[in-house]
C-alpha atoms as a PDB file:
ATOM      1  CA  UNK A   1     103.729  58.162  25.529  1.00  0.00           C
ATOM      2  CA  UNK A   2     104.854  60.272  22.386  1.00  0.00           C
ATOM      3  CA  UNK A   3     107.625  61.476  24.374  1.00  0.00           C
ATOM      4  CA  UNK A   4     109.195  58.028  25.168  1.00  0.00           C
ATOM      5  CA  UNK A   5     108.502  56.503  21.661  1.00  0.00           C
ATOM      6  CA  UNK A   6     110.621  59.518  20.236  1.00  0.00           C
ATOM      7  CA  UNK A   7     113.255  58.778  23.198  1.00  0.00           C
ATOM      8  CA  UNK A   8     113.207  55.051  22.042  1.00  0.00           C
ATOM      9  CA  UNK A   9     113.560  55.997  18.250  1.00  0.00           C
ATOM     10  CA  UNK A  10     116.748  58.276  19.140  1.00  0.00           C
ATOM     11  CA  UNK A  11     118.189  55.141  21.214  1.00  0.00           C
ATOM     12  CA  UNK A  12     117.758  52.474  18.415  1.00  0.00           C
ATOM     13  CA  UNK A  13     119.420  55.228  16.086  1.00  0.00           C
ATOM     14  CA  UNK A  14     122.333  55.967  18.759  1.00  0.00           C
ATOM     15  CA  UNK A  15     122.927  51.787  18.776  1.00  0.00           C
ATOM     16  CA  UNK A  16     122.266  51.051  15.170  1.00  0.00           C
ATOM     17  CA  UNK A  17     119.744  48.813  15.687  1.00  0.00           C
ATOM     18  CA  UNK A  18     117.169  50.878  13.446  1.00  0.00           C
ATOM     19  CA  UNK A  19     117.556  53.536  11.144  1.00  0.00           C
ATOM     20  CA  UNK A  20     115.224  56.122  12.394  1.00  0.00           C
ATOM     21  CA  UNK A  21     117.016  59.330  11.351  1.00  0.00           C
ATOM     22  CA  UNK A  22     114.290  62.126   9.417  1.00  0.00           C
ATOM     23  CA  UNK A  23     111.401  60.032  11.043  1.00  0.00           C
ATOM     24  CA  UNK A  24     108.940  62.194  13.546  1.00  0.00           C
ATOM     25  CA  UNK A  25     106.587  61.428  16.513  1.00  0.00           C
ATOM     26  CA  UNK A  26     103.437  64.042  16.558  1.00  0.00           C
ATOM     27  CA  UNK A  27     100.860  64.285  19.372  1.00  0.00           C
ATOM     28  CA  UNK A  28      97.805  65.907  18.908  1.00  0.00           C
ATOM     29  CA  UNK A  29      96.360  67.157  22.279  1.00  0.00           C
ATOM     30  CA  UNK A  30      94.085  69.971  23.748  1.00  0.00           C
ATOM     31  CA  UNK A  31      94.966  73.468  25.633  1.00  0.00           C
ATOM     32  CA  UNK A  32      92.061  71.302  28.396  1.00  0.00           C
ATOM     33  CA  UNK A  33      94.161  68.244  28.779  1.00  0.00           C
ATOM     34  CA  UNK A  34      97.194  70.030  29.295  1.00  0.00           C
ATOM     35  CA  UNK A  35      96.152  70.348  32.530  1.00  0.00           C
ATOM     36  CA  UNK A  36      96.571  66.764  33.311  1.00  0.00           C
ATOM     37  CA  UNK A  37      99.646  65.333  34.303  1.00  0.00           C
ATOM     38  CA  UNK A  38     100.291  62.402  31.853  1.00  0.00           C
ATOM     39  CA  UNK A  39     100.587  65.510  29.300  1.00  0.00           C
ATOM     40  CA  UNK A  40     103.171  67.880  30.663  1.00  0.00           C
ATOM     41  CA  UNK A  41     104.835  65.557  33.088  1.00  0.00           C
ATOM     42  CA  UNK A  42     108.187  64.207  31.096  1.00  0.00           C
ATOM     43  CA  UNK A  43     108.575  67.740  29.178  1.00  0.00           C
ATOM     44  CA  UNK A  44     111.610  68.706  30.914  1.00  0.00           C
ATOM     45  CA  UNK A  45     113.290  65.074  29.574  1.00  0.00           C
ATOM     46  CA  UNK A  46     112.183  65.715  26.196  1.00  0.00           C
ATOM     47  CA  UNK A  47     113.941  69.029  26.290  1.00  0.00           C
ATOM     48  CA  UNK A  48     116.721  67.749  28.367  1.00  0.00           C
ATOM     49  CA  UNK A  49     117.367  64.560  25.650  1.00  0.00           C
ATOM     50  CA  UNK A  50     116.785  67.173  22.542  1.00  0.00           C
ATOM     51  CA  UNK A  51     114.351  65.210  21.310  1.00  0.00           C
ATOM     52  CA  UNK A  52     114.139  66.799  18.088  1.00  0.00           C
ATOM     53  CA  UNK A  53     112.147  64.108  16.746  1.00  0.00           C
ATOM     54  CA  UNK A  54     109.058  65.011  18.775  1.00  0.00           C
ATOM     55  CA  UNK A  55     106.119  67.386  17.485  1.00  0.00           C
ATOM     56  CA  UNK A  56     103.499  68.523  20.127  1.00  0.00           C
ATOM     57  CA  UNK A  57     100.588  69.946  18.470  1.00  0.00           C
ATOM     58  CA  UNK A  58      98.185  71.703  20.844  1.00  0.00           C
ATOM     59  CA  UNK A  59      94.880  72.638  19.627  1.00  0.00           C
ATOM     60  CA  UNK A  60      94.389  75.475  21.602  1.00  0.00           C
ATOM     61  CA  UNK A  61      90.169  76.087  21.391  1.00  0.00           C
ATOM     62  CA  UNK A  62      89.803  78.073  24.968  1.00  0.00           C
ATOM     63  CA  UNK A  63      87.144  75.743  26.147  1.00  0.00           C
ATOM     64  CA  UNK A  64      87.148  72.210  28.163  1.00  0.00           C
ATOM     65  CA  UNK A  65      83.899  70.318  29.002  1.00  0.00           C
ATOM     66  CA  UNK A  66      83.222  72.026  32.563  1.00  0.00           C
ATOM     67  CA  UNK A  67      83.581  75.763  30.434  1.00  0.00           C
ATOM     68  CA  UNK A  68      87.004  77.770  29.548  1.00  0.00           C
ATOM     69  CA  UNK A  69      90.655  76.264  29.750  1.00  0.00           C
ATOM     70  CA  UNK A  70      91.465  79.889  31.014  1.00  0.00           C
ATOM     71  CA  UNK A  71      88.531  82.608  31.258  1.00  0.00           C
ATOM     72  CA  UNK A  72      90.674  85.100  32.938  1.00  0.00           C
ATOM     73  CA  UNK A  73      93.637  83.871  32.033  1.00  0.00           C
ATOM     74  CA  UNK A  74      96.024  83.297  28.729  1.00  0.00           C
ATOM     75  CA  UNK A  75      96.430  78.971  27.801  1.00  0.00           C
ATOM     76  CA  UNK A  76      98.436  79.986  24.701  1.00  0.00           C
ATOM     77  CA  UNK A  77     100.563  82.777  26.510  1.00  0.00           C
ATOM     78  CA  UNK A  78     100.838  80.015  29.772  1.00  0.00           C
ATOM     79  CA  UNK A  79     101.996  77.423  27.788  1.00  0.00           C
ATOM     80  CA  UNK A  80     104.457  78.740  25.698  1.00  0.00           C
ATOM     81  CA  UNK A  81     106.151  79.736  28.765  1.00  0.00           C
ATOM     82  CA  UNK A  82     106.346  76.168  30.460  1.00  0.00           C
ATOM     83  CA  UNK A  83     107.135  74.627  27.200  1.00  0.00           C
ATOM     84  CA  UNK A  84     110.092  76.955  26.601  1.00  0.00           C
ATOM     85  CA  UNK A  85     111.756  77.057  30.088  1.00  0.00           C
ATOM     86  CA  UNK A  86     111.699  73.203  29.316  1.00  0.00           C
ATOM     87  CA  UNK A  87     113.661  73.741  26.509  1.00  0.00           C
ATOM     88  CA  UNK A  88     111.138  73.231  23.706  1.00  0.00           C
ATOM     89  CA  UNK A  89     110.902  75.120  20.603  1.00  0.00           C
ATOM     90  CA  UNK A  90     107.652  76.931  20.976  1.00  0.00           C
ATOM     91  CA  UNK A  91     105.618  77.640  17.576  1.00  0.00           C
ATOM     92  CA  UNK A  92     102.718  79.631  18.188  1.00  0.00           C
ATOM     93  CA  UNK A  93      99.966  79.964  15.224  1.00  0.00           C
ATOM     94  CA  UNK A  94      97.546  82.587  16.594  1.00  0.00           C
ATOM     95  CA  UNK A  95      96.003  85.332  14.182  1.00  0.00           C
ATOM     96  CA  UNK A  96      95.076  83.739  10.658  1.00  0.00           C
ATOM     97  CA  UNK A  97      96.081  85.622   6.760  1.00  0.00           C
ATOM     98  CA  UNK A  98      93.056  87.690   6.934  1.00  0.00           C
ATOM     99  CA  UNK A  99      94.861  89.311  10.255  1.00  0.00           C
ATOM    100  CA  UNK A 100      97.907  90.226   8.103  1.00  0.00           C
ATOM    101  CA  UNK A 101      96.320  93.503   6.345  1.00  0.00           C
ATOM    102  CA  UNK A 102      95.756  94.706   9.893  1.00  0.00           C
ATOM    103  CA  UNK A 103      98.802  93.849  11.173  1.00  0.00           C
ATOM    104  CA  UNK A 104     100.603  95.472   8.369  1.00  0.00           C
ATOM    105  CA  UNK A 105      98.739  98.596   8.636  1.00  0.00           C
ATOM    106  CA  UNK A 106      99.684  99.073  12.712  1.00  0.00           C
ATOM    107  CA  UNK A 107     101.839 101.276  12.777  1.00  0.00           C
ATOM    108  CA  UNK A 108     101.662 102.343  16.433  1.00  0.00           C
ATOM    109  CA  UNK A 109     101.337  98.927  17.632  1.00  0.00           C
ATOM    110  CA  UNK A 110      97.845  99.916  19.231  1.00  0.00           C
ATOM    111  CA  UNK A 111      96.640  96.355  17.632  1.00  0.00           C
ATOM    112  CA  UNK A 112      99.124  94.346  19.213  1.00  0.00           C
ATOM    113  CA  UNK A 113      98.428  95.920  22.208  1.00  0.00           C
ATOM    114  CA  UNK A 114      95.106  95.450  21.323  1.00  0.00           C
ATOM    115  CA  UNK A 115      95.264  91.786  21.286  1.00  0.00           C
ATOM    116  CA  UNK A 116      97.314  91.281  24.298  1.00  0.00           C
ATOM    117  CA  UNK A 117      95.352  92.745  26.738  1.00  0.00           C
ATOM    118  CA  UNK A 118      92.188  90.592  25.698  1.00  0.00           C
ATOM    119  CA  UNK A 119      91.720  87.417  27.634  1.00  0.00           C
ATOM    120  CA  UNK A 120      90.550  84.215  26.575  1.00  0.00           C
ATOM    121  CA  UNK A 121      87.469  84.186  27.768  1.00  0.00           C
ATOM    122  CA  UNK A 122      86.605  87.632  25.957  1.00  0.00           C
ATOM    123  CA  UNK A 123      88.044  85.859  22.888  1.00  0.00           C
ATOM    124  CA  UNK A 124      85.540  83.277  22.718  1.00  0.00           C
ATOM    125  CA  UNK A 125      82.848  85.664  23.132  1.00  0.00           C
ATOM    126  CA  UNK A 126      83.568  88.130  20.270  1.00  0.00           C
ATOM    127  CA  UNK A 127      83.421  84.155  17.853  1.00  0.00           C
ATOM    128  CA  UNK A 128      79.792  83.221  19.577  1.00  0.00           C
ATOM    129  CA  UNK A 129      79.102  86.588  18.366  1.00  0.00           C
ATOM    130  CA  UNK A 130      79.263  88.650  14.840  1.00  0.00           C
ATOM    131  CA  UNK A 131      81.000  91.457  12.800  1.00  0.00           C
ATOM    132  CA  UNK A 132      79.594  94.350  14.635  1.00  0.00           C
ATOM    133  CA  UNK A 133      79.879  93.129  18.372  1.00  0.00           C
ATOM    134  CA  UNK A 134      83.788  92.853  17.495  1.00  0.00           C
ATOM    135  CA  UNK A 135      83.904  95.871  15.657  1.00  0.00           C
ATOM    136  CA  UNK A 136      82.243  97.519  19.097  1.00  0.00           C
ATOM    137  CA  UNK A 137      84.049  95.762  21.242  1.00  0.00           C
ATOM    138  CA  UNK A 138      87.340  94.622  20.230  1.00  0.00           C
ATOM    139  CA  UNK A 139      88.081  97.535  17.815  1.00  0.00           C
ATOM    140  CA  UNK A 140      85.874  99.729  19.609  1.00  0.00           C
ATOM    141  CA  UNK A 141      87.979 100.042  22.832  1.00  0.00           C
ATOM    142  CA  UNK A 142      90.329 103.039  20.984  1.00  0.00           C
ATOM    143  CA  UNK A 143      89.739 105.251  18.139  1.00  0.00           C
ATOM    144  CA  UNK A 144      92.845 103.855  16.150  1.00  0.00           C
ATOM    145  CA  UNK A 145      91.396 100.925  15.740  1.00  0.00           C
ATOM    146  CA  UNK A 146      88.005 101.796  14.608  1.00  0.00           C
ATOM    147  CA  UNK A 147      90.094 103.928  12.301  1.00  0.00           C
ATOM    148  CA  UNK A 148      92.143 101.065  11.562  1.00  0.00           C
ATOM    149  CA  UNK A 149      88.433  99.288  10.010  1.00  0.00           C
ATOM    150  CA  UNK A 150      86.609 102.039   9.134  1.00  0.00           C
ATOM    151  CA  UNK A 151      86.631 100.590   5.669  1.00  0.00           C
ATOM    152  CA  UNK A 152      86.063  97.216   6.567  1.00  0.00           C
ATOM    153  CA  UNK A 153      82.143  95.689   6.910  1.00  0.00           C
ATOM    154  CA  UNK A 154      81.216  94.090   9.366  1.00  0.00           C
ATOM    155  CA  UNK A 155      81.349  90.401   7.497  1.00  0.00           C
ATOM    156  CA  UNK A 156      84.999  91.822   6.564  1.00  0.00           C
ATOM    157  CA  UNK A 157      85.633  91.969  10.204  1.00  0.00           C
ATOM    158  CA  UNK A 158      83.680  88.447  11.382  1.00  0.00           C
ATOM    159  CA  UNK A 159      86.016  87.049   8.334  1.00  0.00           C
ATOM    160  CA  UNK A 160      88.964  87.457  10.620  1.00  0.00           C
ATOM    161  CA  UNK A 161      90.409  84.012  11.159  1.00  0.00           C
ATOM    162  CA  UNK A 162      92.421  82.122  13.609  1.00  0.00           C
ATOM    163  CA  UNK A 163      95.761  80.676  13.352  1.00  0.00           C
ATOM    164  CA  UNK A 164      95.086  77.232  13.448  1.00  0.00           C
ATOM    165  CA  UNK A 165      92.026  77.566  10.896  1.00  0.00           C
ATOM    166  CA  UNK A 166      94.020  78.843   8.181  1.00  0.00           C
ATOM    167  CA  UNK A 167      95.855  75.955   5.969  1.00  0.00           C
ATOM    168  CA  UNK A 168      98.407  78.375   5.182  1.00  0.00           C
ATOM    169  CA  UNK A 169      99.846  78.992   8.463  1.00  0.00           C
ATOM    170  CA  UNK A 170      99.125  75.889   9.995  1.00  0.00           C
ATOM    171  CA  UNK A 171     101.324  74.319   6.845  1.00  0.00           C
ATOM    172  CA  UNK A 172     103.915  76.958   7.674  1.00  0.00           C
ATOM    173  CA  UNK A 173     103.768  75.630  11.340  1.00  0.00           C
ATOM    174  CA  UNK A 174     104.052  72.243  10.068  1.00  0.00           C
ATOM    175  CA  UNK A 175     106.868  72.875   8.238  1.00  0.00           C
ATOM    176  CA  UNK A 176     108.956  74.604  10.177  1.00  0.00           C
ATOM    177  CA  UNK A 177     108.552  71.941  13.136  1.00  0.00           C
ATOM    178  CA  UNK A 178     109.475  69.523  10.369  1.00  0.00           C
ATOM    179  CA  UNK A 179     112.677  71.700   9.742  1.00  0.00           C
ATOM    180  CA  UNK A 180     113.790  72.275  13.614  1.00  0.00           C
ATOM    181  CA  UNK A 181     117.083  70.764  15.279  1.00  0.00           C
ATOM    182  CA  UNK A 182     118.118  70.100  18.874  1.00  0.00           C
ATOM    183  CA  UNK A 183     114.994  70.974  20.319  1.00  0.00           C
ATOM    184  CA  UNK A 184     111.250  68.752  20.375  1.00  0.00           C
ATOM    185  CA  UNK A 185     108.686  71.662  19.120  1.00  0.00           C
ATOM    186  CA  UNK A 186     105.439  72.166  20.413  1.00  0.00           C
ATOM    187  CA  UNK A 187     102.819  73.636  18.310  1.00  0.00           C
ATOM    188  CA  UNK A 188     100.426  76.093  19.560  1.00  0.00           C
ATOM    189  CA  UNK A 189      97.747  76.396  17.657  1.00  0.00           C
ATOM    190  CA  UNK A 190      94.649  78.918  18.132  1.00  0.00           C
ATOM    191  CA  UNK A 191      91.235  77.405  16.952  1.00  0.00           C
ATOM    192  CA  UNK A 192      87.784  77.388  17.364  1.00  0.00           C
ATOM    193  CA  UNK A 193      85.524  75.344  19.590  1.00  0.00           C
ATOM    194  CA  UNK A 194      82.411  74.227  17.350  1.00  0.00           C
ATOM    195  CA  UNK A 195      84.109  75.696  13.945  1.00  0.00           C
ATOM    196  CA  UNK A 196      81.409  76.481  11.483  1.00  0.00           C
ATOM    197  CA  UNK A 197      78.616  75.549  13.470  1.00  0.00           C
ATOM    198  CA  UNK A 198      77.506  79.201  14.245  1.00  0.00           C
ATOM    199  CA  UNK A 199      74.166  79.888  16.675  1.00  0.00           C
ATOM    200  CA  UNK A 200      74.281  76.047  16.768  1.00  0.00           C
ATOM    201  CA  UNK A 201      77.255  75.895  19.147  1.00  0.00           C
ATOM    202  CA  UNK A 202      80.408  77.902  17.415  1.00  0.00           C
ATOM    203  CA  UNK A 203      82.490  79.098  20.773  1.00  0.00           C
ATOM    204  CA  UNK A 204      80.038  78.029  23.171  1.00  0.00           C
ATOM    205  CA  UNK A 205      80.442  75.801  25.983  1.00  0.00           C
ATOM    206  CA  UNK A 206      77.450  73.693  24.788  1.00  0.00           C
ATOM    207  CA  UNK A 207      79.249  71.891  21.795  1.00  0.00           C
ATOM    208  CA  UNK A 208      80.179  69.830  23.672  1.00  0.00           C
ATOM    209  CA  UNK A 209      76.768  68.170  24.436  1.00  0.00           C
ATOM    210  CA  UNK A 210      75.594  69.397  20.849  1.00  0.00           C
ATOM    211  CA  UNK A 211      73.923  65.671  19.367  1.00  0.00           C
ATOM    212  CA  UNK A 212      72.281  67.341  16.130  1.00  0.00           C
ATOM    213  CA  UNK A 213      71.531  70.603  14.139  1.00  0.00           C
ATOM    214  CA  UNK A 214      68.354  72.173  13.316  1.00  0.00           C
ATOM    215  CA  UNK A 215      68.106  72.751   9.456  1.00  0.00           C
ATOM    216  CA  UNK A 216      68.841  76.348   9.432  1.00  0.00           C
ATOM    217  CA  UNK A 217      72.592  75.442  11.185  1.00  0.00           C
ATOM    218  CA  UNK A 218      72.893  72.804   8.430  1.00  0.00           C
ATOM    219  CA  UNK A 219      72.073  75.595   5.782  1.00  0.00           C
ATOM    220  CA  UNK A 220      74.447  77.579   7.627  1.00  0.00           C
ATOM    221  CA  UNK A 221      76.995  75.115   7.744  1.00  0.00           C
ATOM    222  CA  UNK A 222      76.551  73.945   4.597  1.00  0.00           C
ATOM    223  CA  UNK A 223      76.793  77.824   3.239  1.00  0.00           C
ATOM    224  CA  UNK A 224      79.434  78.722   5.068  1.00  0.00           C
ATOM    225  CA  UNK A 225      81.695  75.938   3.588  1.00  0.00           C
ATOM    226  CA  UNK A 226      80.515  75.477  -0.077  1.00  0.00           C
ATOM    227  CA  UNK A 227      78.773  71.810  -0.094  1.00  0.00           C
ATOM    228  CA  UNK A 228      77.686  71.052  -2.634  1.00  0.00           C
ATOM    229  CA  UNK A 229      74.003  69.635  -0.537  1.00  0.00           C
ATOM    230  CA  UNK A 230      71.166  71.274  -1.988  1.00  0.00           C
ATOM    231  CA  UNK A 231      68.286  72.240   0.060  1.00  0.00           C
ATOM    232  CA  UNK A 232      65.645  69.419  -0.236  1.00  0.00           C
ATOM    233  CA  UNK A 233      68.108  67.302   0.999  1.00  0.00           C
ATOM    234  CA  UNK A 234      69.409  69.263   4.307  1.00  0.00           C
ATOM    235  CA  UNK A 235      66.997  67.813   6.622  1.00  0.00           C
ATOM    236  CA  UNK A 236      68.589  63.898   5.268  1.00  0.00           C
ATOM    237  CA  UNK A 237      72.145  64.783   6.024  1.00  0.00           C
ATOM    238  CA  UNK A 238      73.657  63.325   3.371  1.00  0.00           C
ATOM    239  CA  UNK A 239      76.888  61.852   3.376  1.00  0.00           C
ATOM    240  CA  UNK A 240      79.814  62.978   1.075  1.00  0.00           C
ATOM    241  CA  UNK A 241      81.164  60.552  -0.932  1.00  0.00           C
ATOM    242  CA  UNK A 242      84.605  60.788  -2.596  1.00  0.00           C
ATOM    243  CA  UNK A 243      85.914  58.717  -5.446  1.00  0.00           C
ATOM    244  CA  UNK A 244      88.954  56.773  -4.779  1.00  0.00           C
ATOM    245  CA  UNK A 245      90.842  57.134  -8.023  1.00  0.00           C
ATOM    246  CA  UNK A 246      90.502  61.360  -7.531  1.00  0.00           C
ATOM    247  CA  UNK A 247      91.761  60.601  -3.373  1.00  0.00           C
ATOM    248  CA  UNK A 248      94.829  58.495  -4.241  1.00  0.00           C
ATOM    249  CA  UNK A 249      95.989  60.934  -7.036  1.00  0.00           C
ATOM    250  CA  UNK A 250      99.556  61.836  -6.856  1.00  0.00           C
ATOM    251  CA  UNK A 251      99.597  64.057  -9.398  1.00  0.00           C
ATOM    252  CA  UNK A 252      96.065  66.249  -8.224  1.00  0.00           C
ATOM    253  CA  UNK A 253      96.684  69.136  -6.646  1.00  0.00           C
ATOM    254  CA  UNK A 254      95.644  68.609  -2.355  1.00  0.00           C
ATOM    255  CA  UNK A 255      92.174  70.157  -3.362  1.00  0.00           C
ATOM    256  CA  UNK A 256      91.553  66.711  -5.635  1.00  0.00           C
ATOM    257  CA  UNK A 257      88.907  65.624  -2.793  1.00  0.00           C
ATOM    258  CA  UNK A 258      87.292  68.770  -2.599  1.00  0.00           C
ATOM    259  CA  UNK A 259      86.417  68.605  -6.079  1.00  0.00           C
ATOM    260  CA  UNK A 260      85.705  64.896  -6.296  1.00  0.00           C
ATOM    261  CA  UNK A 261      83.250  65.378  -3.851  1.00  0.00           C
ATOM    262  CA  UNK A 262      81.035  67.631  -5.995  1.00  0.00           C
ATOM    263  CA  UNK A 263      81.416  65.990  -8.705  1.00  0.00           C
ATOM    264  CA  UNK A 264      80.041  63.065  -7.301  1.00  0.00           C
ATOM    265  CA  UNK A 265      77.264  64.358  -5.316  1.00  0.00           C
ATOM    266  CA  UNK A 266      75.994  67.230  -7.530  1.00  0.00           C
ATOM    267  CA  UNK A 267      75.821  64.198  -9.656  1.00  0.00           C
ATOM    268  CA  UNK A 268      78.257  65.955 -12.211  1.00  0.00           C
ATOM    269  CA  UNK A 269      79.401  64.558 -15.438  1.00  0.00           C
ATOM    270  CA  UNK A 270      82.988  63.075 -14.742  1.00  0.00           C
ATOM    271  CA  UNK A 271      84.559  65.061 -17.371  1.00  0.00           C
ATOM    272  CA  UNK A 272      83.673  68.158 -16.176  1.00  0.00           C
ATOM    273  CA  UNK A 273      85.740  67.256 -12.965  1.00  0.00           C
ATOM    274  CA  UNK A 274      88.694  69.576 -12.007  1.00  0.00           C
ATOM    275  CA  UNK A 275      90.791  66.922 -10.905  1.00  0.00           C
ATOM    276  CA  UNK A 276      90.318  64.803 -13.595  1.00  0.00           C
ATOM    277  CA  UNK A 277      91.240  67.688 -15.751  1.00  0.00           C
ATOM    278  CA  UNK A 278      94.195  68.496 -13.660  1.00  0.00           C
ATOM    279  CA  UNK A 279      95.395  64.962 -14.050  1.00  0.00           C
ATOM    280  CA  UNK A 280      94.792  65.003 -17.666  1.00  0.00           C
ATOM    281  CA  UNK A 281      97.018  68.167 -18.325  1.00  0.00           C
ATOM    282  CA  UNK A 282      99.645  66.583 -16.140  1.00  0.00           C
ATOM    283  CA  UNK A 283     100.285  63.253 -18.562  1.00  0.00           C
ATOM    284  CA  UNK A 284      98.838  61.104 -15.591  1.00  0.00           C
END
């Protein structure tokens, strides 16, 4: 469907009609449903028609509902190469920042080597795991690598992040598809299954069935991403709220929510608000 709107949108351009020129069509999809044919079938026409107007972005998580996209296999390595001999520009957003220290310090290229020879399937294990059970077996397979961490911890090393976690590269990503001519782009991003949910279901083929958490995953949760819930109330669930003057800021930086949501439910004094002080400072 995204492909043909973005066809139509080029042909009321080409005839004047409408003036569609800057605009984009993006499709969110999964590495699973890639498989079916409604997703991949009219690629080659989209490369064919340079469809530059198109963005494909592909949350690649390893995992469908029946278990892994590709257990023995590479989805992000697979697709890049069907999308490209269709004549796509292929974006792929892999290893997170917290990779970059790493990368930068390979000098022999034992990491990269490292990283290709894992499969997908051995990928989602080392995330259902923790620090040491990649440091064992991910790093553990040659010496240069445990060299290469040997002054890392073991929460250093379970820090690691994927591509398509980090805002930074996935706003890179998003930028540079923005950016592209001549060709649609196709964004493949590497993620998580279950993201922050940890014993609960983080990389593990039961997410998908997951209907609740026990307490200690909400603590978890809740610990691993700063919300501002305190204890008493975990077993509740509360909701977040956000004010609406803080959201529709223009002049807030993109973390105005973020902080408008503690404010509100740490039941904070409005004044003591980043964003309002940010808004404040900026003559708003």
């Amino acid at each position: 469907m995204a492909i043909y709107q973005a066809r139509f949108m080029k042909y009321l351009q080409d005839r004047g009609i409408v003036a569609t020129e800057g605009r984009k069509v993006w499709a969110f999809m999964g590495d699973g449903e890639m498989d079916e044919p409604e997703s991949m079938g009219a690629i080659g026409m989209a490369g064919r028609e340079r469809l530059d107007n198109l963005v494909y972005v592909i949350n690649c998580n390893l995992q469908r509902l029946d278990g892994p996209v590709r257990g023995n296999g590479k989805i992000i390595q697979e697709l890049e190469s069907t999308f490209r001999g269709a004549g796509w520009n292929v974006i792929k957003v892999i290893w997170g920042t917290r990779w970059d220290t790493l990368l930068a310090r390979d000098k022999t290229g034992m990491l990269r080597r490292r990283m290709m020879e894992c499969v997908d399937g051995e990928y989602q294990t080392f995330k259902a795991k923790d620090g040491a059970y990649v440091r064992k077996h991910f790093f553990g397979k040659y010496p240069e690598l445990l060299d290469l961490v040997s002054d890392w911890s073991d929460d250093d090393i379970w820090s690691l992040n994927r591509g398509g976690l980090d805002p930074f590269k996935v706003y890179a990503a998003y930028d540079a598809a923005s950016r592209h001519k001549g060709q649609p782009t196709v964004i493949l991003a590497k993620t998580i299954k279950g993201f922050g949910m940890g014993a609960a279901g983080e990389a593990q083929n039961i997410t998908h069935q997951q209907k609740k958490m026990d307490v200690d995953a909400m603590r978890h949760y809740r610990d691993r991403f700063g919300l501002p819930v305190p204890d008493d109330q975990l077993p509740e669930i509360p909701y977040l709220t956000f004010r609406r003057a803080a959201r529709s800021s223009r002049t807030c930086a993109s973390g105005a929510w973020r902080w408008a949501a503690t404010c509100r439910s740490a039941g904070s004094a409005s004044s003591r608000c980043r964003c309002r002080r940010s808004r404040r400072s900026s003559g708003s």
